[in-house]
PDB file of N, CA and C in Angstrom:
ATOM      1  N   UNK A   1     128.549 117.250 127.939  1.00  0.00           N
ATOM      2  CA  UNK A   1     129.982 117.097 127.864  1.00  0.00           C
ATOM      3  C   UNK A   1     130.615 118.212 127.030  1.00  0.00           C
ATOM      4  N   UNK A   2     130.206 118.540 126.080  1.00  0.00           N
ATOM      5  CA  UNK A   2     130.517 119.790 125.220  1.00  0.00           C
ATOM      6  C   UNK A   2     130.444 120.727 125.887  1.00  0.00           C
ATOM      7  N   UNK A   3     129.485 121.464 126.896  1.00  0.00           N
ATOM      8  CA  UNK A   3     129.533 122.348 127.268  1.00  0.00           C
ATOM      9  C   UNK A   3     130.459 122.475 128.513  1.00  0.00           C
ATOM     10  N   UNK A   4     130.919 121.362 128.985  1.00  0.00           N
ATOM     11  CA  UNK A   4     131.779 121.439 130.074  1.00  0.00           C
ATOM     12  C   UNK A   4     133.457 121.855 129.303  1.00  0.00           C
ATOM     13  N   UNK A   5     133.345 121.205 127.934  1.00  0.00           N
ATOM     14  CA  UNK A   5     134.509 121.645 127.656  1.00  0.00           C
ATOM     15  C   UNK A   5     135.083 123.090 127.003  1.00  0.00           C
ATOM     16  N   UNK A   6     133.567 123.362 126.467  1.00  0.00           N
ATOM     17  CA  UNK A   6     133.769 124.758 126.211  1.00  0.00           C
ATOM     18  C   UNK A   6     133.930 125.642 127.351  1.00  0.00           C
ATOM     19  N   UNK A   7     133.363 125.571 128.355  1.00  0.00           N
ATOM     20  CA  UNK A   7     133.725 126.222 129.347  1.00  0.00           C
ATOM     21  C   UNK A   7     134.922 126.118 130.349  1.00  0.00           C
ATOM     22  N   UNK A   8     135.802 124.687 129.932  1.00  0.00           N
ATOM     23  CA  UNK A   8     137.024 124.899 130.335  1.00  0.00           C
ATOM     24  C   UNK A   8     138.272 125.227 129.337  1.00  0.00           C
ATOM     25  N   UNK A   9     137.395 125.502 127.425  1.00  0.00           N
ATOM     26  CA  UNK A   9     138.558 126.107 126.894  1.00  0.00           C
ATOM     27  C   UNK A   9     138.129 127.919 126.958  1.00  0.00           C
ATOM     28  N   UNK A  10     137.112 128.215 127.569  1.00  0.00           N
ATOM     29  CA  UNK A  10     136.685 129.774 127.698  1.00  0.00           C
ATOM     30  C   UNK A  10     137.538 129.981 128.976  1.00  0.00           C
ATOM     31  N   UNK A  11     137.375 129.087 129.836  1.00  0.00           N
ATOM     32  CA  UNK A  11     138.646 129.521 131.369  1.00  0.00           C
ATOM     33  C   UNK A  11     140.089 129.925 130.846  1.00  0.00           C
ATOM     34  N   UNK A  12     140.610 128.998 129.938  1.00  0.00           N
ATOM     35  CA  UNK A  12     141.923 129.028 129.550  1.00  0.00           C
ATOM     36  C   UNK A  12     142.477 130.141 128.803  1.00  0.00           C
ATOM     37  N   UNK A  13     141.353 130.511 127.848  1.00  0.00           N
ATOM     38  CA  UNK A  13     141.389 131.900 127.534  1.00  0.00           C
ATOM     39  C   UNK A  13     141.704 132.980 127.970  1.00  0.00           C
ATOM     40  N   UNK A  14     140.698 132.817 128.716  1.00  0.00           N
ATOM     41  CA  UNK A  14     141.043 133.735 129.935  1.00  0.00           C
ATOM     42  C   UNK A  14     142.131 133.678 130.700  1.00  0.00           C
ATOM     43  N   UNK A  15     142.704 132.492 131.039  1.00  0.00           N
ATOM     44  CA  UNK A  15     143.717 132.962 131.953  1.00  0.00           C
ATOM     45  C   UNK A  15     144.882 133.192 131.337  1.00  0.00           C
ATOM     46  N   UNK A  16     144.481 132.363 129.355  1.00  0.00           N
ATOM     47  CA  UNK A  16     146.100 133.434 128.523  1.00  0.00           C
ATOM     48  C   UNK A  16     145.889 134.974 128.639  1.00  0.00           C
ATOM     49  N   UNK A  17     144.797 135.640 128.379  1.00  0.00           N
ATOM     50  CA  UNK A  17     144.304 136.754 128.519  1.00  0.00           C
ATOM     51  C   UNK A  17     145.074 137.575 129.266  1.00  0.00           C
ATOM     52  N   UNK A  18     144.868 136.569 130.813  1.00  0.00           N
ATOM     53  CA  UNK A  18     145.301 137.715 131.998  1.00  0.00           C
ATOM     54  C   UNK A  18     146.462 137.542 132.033  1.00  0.00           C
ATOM     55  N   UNK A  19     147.278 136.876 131.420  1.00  0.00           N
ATOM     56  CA  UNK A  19     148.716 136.701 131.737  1.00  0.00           C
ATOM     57  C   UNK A  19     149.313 138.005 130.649  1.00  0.00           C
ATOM     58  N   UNK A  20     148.881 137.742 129.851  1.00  0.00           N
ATOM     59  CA  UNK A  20     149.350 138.461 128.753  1.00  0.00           C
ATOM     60  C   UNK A  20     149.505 140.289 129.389  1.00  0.00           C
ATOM     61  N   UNK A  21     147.877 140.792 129.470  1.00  0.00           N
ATOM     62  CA  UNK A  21     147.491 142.066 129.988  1.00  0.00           C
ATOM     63  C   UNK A  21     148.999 142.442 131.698  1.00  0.00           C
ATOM     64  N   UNK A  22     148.850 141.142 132.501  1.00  0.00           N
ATOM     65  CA  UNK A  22     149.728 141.428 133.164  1.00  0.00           C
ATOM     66  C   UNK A  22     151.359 141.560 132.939  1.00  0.00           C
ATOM     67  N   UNK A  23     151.730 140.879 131.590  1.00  0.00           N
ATOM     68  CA  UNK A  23     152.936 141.020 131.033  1.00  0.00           C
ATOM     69  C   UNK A  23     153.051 142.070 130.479  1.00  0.00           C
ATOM     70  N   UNK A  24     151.756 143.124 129.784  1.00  0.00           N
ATOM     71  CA  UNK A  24     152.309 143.724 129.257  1.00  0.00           C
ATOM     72  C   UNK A  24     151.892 145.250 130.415  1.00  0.00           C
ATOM     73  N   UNK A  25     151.263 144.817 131.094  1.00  0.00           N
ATOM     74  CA  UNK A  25     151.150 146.026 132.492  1.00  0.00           C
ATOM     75  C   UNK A  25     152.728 146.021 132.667  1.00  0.00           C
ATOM     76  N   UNK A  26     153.120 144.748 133.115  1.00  0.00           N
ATOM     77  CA  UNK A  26     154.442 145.145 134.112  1.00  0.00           C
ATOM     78  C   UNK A  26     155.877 145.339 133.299  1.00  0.00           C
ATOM     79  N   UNK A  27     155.677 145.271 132.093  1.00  0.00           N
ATOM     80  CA  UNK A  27     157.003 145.503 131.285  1.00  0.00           C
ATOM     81  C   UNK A  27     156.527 147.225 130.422  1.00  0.00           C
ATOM     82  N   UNK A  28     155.351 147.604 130.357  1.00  0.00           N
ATOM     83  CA  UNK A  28     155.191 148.982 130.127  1.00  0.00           C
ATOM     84  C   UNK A  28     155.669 150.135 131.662  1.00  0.00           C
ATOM     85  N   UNK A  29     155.623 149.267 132.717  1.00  0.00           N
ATOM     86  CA  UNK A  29     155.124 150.072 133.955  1.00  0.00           C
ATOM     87  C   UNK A  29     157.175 150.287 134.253  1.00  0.00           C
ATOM     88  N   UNK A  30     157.444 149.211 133.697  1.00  0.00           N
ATOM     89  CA  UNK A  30     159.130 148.987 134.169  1.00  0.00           C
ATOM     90  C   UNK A  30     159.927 149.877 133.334  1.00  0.00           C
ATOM     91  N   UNK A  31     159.514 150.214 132.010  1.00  0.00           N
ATOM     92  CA  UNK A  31     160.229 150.334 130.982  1.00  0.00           C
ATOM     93  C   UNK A  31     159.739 152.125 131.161  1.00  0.00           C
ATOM     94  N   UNK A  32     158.847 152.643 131.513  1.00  0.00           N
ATOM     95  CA  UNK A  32     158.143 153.785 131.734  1.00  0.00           C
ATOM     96  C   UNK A  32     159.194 154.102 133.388  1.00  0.00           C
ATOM     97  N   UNK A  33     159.500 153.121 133.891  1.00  0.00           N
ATOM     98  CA  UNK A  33     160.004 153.621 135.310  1.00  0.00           C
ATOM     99  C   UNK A  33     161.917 154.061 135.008  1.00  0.00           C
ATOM    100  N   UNK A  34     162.038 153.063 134.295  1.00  0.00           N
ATOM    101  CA  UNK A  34     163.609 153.499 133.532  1.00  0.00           C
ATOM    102  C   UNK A  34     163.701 154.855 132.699  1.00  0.00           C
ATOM    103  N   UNK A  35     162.776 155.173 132.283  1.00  0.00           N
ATOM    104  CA  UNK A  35     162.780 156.441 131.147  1.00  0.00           C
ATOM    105  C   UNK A  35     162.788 157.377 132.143  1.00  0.00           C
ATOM    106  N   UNK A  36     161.964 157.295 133.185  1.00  0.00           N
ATOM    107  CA  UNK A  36     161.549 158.522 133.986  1.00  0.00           C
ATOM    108  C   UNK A  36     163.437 158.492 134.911  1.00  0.00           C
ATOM    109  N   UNK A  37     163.787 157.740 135.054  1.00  0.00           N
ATOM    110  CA  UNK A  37     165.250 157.834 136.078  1.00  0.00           C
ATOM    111  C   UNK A  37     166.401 157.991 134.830  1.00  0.00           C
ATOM    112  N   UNK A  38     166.183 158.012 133.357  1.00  0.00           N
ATOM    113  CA  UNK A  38     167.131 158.235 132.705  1.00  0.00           C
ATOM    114  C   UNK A  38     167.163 159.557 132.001  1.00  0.00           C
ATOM    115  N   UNK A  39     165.520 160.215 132.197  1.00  0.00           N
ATOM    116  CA  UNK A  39     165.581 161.542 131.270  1.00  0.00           C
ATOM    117  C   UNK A  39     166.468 162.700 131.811  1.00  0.00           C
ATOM    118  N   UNK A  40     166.886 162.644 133.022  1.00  0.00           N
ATOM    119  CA  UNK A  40     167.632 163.913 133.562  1.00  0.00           C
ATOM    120  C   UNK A  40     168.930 163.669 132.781  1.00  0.00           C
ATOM    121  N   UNK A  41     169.172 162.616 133.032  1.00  0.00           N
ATOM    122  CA  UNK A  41     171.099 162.337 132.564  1.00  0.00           C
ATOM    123  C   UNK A  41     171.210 162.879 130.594  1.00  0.00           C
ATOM    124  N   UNK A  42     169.707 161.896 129.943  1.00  0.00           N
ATOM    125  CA  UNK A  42     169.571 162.624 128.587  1.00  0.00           C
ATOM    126  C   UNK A  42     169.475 163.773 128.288  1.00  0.00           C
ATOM    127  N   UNK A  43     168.722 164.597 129.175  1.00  0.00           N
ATOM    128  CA  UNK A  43     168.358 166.259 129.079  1.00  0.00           C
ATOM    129  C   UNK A  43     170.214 166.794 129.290  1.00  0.00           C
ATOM    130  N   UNK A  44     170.812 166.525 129.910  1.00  0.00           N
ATOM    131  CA  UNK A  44     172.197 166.763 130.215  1.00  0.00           C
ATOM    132  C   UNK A  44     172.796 166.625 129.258  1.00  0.00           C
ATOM    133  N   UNK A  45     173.049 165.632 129.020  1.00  0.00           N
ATOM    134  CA  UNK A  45     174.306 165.134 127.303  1.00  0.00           C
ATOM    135  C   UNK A  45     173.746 165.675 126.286  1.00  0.00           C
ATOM    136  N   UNK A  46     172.211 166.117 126.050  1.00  0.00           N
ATOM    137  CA  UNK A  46     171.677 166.507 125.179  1.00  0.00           C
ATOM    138  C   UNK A  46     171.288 165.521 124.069  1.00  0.00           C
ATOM    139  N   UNK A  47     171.164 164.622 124.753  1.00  0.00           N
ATOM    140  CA  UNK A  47     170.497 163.734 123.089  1.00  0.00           C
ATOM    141  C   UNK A  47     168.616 164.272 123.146  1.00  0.00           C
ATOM    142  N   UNK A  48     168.549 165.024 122.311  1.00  0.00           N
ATOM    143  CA  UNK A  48     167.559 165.352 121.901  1.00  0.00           C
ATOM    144  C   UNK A  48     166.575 163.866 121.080  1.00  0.00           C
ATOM    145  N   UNK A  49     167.302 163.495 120.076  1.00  0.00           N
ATOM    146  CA  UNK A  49     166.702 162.600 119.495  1.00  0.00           C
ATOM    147  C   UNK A  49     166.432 161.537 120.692  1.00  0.00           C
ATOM    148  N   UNK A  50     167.131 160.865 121.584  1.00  0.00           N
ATOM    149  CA  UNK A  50     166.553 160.161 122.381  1.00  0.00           C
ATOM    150  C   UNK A  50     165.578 161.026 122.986  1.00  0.00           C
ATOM    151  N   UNK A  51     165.551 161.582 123.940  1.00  0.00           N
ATOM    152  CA  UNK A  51     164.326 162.565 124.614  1.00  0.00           C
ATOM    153  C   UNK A  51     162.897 162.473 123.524  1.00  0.00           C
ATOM    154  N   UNK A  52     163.016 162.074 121.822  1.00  0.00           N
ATOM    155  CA  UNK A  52     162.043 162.385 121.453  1.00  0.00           C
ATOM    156  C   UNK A  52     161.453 160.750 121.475  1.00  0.00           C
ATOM    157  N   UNK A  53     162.601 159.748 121.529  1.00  0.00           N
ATOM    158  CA  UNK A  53     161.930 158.864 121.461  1.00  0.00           C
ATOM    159  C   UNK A  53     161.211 157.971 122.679  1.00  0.00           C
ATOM    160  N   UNK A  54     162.019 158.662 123.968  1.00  0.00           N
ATOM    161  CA  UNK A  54     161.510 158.176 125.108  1.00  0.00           C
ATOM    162  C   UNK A  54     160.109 158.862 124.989  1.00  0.00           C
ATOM    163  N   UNK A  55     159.965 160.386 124.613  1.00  0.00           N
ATOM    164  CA  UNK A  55     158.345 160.860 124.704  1.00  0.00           C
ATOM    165  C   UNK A  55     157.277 160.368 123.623  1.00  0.00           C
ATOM    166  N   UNK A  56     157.565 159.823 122.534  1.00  0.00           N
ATOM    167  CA  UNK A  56     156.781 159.192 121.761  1.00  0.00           C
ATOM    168  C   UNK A  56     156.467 157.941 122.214  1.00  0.00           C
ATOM    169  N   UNK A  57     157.108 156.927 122.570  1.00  0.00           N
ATOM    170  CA  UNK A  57     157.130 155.663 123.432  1.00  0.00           C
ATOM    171  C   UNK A  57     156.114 155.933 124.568  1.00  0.00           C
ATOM    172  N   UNK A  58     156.530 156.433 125.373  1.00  0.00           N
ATOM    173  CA  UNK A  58     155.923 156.700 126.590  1.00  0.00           C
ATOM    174  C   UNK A  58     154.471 156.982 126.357  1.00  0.00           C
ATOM    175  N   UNK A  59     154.130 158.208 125.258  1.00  0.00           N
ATOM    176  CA  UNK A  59     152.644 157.886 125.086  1.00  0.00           C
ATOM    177  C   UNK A  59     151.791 156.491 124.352  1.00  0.00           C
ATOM    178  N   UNK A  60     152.717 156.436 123.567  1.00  0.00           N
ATOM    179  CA  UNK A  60     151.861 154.763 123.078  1.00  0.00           C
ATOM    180  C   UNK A  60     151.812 153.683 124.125  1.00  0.00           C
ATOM    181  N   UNK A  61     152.622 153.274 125.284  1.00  0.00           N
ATOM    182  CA  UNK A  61     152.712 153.012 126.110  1.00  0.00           C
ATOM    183  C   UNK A  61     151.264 153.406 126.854  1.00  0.00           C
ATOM    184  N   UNK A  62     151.389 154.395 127.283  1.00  0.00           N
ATOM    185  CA  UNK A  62     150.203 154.539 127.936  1.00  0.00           C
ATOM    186  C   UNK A  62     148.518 154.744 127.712  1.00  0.00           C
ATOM    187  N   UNK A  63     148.816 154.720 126.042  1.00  0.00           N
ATOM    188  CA  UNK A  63     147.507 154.538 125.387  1.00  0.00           C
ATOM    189  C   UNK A  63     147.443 152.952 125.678  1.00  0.00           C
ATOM    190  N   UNK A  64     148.522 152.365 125.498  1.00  0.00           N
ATOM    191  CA  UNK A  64     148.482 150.647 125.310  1.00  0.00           C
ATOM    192  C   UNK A  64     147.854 150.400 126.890  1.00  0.00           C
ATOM    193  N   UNK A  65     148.452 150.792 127.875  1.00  0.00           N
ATOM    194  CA  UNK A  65     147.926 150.306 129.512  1.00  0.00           C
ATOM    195  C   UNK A  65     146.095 151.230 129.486  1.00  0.00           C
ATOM    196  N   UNK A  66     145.978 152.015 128.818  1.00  0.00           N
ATOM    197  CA  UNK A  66     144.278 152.808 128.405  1.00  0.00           C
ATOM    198  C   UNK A  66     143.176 151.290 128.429  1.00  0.00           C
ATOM    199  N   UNK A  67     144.222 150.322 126.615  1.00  0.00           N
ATOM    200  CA  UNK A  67     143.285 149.831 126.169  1.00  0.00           C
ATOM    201  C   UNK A  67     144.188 148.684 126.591  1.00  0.00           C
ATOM    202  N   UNK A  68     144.500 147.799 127.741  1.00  0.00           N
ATOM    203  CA  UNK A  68     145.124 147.222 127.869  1.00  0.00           C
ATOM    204  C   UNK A  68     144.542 145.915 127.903  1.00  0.00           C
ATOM    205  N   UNK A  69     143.003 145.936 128.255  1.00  0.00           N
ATOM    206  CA  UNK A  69     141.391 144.315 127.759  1.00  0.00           C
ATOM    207  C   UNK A  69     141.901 144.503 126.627  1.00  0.00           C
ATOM    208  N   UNK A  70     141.179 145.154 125.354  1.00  0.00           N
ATOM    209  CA  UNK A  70     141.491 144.600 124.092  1.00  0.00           C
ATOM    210  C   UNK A  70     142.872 144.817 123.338  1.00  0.00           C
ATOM    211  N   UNK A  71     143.825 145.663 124.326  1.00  0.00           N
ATOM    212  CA  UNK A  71     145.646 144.700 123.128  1.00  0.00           C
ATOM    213  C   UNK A  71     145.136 143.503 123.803  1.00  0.00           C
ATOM    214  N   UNK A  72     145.449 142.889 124.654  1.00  0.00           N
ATOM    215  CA  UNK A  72     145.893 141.661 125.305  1.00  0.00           C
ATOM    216  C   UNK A  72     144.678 140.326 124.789  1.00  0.00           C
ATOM    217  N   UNK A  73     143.687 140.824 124.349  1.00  0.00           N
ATOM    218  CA  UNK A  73     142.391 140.054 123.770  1.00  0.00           C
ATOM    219  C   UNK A  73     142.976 140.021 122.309  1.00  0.00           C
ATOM    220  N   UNK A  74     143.332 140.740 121.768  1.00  0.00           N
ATOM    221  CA  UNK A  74     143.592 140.703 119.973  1.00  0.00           C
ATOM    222  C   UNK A  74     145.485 140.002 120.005  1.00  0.00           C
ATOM    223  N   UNK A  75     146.334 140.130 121.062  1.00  0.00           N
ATOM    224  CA  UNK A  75     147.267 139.351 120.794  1.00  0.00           C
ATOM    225  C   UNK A  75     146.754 137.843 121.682  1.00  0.00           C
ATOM    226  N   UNK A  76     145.895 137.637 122.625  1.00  0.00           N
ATOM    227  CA  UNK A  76     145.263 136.379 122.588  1.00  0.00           C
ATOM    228  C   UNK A  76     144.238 135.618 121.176  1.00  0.00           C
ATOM    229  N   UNK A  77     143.631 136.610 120.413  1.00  0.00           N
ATOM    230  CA  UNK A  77     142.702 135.973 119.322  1.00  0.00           C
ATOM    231  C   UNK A  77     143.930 135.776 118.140  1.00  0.00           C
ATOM    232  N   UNK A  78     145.191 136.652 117.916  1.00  0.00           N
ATOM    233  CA  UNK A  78     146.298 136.017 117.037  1.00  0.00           C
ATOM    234  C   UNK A  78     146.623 134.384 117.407  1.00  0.00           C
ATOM    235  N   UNK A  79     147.109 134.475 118.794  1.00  0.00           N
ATOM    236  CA  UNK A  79     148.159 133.405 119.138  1.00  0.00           C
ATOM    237  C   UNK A  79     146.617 132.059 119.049  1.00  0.00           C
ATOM    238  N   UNK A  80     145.816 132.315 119.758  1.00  0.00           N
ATOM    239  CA  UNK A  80     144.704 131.179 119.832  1.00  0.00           C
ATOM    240  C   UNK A  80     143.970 130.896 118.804  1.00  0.00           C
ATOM    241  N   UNK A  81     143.602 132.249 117.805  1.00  0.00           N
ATOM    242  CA  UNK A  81     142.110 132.233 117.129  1.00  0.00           C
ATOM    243  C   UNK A  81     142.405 130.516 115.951  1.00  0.00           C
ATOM    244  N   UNK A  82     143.587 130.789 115.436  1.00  0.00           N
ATOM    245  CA  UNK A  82     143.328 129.870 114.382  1.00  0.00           C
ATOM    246  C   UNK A  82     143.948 127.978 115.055  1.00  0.00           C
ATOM    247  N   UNK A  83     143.889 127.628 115.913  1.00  0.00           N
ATOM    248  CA  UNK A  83     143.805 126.698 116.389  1.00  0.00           C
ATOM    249  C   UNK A  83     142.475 125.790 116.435  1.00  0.00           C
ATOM    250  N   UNK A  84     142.840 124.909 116.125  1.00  0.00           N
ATOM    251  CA  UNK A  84     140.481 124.023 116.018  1.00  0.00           C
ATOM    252  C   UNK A  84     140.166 123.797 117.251  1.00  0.00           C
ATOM    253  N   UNK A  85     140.799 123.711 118.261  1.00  0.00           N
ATOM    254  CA  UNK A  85     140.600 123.345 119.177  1.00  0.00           C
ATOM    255  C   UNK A  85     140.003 124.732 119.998  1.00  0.00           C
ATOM    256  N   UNK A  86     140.082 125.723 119.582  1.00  0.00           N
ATOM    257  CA  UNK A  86     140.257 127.085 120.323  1.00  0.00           C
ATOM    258  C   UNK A  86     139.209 128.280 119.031  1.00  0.00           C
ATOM    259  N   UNK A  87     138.959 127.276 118.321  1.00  0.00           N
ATOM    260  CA  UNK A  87     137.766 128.076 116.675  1.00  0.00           C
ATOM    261  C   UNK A  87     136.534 128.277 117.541  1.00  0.00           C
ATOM    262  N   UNK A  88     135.670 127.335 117.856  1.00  0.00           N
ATOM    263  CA  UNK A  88     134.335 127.647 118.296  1.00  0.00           C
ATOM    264  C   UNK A  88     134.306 128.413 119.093  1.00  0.00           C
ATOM    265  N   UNK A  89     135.308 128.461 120.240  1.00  0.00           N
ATOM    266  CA  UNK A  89     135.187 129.238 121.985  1.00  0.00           C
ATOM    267  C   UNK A  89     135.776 130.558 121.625  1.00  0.00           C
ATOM    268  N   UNK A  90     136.465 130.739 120.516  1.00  0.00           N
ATOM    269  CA  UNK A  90     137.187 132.423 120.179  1.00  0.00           C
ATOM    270  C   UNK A  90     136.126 132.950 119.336  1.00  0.00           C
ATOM    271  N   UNK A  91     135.151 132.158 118.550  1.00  0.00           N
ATOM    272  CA  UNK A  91     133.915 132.949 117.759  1.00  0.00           C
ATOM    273  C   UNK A  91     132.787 133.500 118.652  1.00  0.00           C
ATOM    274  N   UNK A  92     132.776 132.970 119.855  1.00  0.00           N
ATOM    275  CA  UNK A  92     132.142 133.612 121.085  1.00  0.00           C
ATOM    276  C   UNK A  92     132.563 134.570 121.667  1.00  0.00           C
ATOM    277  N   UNK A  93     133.441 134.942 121.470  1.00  0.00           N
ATOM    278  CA  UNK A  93     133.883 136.093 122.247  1.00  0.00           C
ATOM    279  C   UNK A  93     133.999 137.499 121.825  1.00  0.00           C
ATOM    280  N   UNK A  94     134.004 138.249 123.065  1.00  0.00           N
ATOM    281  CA  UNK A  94     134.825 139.630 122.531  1.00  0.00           C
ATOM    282  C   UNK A  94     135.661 140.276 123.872  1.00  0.00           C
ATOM    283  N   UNK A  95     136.579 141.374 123.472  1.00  0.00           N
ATOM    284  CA  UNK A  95     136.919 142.358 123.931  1.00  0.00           C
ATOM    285  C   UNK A  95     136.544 142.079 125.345  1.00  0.00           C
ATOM    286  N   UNK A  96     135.349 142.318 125.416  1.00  0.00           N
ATOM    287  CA  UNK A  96     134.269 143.261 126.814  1.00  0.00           C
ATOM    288  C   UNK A  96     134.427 141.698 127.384  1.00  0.00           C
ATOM    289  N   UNK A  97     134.939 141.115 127.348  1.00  0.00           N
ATOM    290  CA  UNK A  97     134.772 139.300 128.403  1.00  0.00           C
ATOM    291  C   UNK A  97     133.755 138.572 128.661  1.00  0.00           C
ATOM    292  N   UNK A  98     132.491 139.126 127.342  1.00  0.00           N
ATOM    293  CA  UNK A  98     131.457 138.299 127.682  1.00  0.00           C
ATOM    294  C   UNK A  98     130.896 137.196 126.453  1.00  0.00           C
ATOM    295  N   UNK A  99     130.404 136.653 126.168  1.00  0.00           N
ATOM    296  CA  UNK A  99     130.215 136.099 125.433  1.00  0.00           C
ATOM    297  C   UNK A  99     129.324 136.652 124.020  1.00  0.00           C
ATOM    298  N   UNK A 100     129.462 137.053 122.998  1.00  0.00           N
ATOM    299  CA  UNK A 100     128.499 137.721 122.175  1.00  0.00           C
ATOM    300  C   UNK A 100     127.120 136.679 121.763  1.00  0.00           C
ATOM    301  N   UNK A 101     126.353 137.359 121.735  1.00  0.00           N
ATOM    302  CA  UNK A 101     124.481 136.765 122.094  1.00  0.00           C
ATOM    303  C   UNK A 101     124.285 136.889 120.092  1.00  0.00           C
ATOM    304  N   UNK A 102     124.962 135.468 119.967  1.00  0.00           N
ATOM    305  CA  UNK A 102     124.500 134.984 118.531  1.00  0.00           C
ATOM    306  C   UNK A 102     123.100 134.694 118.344  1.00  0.00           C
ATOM    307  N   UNK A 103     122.540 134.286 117.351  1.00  0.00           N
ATOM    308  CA  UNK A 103     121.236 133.810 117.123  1.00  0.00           C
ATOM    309  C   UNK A 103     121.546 133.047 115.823  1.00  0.00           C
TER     310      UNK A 103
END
């Protein structure tokens, strides 16, 4: 019975996991698609300081979609880790989606 439930709070994990990684795919991918249709009009008026902040953004952005398993695993182990219900099945885990081989 334990193990059935650990393995349906390791599913749930997972599927905060994938929600998350896909929230933050599609609001980097949106927010990256606005910059790219607004930099001509900025290059024009000349806001330099914006231009620097759309290009600083834009790369953390795309380091973030790089490592986009572990952001979305470390803002799942914030929101879950300290819950009791969610302690044993988050000390099993990592990053890589497999279970780490305790002894």
């Amino acid at each position: 019975m334990a193990s059935n439930n650990l393995s349906d709070t390791l599913a749930l994990i997972q599927k905060k996991q994938e929600n998350i990684a896909v929230t933050i795919g599609v609001t980097c991918c949106l927010t990256m698609l606005a910059y790219f249709f607004m930099y001509a009009r900025m290059a024009d008026q000349g806001h330099s300081g914006m231009l620097w902040l759309i290009g600083i953004t834009t790369i953390l952005m795309v380091v973030i979609l790089l490592n986009l398993k572990h952001v979305s695993f470390f803002i799942v182990r914030l929101w879950l880790g300290r819950r009791p219900a969610y302690q044993e099945a988050m000390a099993s885990l990592s990053a890589n989606g497999a279970a780490d081989k305790r002894s």
